[in-house]
Protein backbone atom coordinates (compact mmCIF):
# COMPACT_ATOMS: atom_id res chain seq x y z
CA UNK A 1 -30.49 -21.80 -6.25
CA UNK A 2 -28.47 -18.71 -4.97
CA UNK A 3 -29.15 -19.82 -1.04
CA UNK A 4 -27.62 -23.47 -2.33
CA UNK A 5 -24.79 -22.21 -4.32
CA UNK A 6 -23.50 -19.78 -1.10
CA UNK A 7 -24.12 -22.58 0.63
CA UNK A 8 -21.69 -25.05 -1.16
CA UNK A 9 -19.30 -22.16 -1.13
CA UNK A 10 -19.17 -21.95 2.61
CA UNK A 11 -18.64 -25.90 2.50
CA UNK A 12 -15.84 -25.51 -0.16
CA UNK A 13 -13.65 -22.88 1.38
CA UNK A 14 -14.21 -24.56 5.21
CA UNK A 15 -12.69 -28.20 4.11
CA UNK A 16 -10.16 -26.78 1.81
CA UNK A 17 -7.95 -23.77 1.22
CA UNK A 18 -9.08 -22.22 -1.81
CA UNK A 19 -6.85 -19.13 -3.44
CA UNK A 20 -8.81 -17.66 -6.48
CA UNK A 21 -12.11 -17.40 -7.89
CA UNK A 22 -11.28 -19.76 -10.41
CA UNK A 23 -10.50 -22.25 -8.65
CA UNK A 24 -13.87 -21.78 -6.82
CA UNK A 25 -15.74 -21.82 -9.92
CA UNK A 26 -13.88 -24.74 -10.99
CA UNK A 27 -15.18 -26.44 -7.22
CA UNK A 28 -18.63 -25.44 -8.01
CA UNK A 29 -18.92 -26.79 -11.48
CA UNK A 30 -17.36 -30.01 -10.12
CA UNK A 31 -20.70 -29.69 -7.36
CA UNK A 32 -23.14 -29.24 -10.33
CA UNK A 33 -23.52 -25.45 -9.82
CA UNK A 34 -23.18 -23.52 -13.36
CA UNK A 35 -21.31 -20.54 -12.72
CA UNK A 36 -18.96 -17.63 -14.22
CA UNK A 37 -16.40 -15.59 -13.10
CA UNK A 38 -18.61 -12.96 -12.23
CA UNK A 39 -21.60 -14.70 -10.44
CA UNK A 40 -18.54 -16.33 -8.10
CA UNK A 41 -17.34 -12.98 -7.73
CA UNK A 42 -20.93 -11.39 -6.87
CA UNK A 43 -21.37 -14.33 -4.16
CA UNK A 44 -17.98 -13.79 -2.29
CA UNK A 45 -18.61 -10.03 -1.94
CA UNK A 46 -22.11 -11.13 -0.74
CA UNK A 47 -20.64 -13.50 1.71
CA UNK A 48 -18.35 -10.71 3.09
CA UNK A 49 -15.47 -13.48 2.08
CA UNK A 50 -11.87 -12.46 2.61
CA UNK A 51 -8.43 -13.48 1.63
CA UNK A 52 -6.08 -14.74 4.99
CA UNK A 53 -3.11 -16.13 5.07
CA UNK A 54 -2.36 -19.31 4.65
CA UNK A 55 0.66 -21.64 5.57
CA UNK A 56 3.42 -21.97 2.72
CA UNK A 57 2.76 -18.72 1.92
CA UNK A 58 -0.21 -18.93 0.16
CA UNK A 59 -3.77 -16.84 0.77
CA UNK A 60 -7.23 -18.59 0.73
CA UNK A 61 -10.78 -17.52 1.21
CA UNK A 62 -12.24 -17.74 4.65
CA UNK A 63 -15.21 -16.10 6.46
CA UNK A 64 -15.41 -12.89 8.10
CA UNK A 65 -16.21 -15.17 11.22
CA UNK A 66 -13.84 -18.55 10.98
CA UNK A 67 -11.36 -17.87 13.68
CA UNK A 68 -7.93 -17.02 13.38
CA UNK A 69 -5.04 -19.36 12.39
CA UNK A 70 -1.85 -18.80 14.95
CA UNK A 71 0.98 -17.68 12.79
CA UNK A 72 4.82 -16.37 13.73
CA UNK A 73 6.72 -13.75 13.81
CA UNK A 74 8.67 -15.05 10.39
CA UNK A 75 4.99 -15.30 8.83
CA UNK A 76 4.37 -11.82 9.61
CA UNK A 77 7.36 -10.58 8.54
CA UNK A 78 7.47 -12.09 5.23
CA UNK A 79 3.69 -10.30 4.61
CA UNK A 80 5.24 -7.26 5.48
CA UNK A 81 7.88 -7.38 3.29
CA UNK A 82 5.73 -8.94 0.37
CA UNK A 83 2.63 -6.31 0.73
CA UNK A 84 3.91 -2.99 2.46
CA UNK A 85 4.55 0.39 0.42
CA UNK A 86 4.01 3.21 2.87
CA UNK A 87 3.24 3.86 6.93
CA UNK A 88 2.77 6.44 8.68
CA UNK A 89 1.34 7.49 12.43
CA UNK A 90 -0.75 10.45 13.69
CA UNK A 91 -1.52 10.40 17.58
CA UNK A 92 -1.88 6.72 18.46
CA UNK A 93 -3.02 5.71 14.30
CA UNK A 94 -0.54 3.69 12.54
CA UNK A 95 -1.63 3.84 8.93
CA UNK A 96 -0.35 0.94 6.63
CA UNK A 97 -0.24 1.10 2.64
CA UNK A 98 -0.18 -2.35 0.73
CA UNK A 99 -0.08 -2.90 -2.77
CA UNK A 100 -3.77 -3.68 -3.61
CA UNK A 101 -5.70 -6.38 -2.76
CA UNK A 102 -3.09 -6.85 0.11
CA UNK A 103 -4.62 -4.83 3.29
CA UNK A 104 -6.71 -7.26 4.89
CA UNK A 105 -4.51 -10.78 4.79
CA UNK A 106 -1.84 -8.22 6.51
CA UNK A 107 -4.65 -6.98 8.86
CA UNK A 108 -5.08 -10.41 9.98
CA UNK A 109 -1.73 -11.18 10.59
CA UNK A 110 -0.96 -8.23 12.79
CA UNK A 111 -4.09 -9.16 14.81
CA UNK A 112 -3.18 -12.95 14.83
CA UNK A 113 0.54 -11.84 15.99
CA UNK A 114 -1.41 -10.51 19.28
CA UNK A 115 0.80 -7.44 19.95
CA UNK A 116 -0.83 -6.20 23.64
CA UNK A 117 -0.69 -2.61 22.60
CA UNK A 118 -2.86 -3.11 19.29
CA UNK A 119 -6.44 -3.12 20.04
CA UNK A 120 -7.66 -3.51 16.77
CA UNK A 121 -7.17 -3.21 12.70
CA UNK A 122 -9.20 -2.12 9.81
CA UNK A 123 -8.30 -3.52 6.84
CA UNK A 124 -9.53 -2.51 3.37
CA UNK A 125 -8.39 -2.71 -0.06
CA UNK A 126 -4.80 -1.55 0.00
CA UNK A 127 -4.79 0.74 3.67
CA UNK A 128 -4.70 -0.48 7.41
CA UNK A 129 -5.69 1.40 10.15
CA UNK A 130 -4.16 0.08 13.63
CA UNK A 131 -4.93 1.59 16.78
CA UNK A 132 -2.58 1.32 19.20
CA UNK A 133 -3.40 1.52 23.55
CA UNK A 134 -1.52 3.38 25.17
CA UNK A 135 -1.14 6.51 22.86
CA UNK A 136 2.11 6.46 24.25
CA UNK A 137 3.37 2.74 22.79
CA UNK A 138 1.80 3.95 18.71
CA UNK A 139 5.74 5.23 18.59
CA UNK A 140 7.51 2.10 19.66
CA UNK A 141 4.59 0.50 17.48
CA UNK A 142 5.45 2.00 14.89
CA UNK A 143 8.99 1.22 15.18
CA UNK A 144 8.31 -2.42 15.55
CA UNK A 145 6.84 -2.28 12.08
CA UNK A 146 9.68 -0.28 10.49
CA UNK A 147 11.63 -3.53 11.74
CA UNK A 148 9.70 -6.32 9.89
């Protein structure tokens, strides 16, 4: 039953943008699945699910492994203005504080906005970790942050 139920999530969050665990209970209810709050919550944790954003500025669930939606520069900076509390930068680490819950949609848009110096982001709960190639450009990095 737990296999199926994973399953349907999958299928739910692929063919439609879904933004809370309610309304993915809700989904699975309306699929014949019996669920709470906290058995949807268990299965998205299991699933490795995470929260990306979305267009209209909205965030939905998607797998770690559905690929990337293109969004601008005016996406990106709205994110950072909505999310970001705190940066800082040690060597070529840019370290980004969100509110919580906020890290890894704004991970996702900094690797969706395909800045050639970034080679990567970790994103957890409320912190970001970019690293920046050259050492040299985690500055100017930086700076291009401070200006979203």
């Amino acid at each position: 039953m737990k296999a199926m139920r994973q399953n349907k999530i999958l299928e739910i969050i692929k063919n439609r943008p879904v933004e809370t665990q309610e309304e993915l209970a809700n989904s699975l209810r309306e699929s014949g699945f019996e669920v709470t709050q906290a058995t949807v919550s268990r299965d998205i944790k299991e699933l490795g699910l995470v929260k990306v954003p979305d267009k209209n500025n909205f965030f939905r669930y998607a797998s770690r492994d559905e690929p990337p939606v293109f969004h601008s520069e005016g996406r990106l900076k709205k994110l950072f203005r909505d999310s970001v509390i705190a940066m800082n930068i040690s060597e070529n680490l840019v370290i980004i504080k969100t509110h919580p819950g906020g890290a890894q949609a704004l991970a996702s848009a900094v690797d969706q906005a395909g800045w050639q110096e970034i080679i990567g982001t970790v994103g957890g709960d409320d912190t970001i970790l970019v690293v920046v190639k050259p050492k040299q450009s985690a500055p100017a990095v930086f700076k291009r942050f401070e200006d979203l």
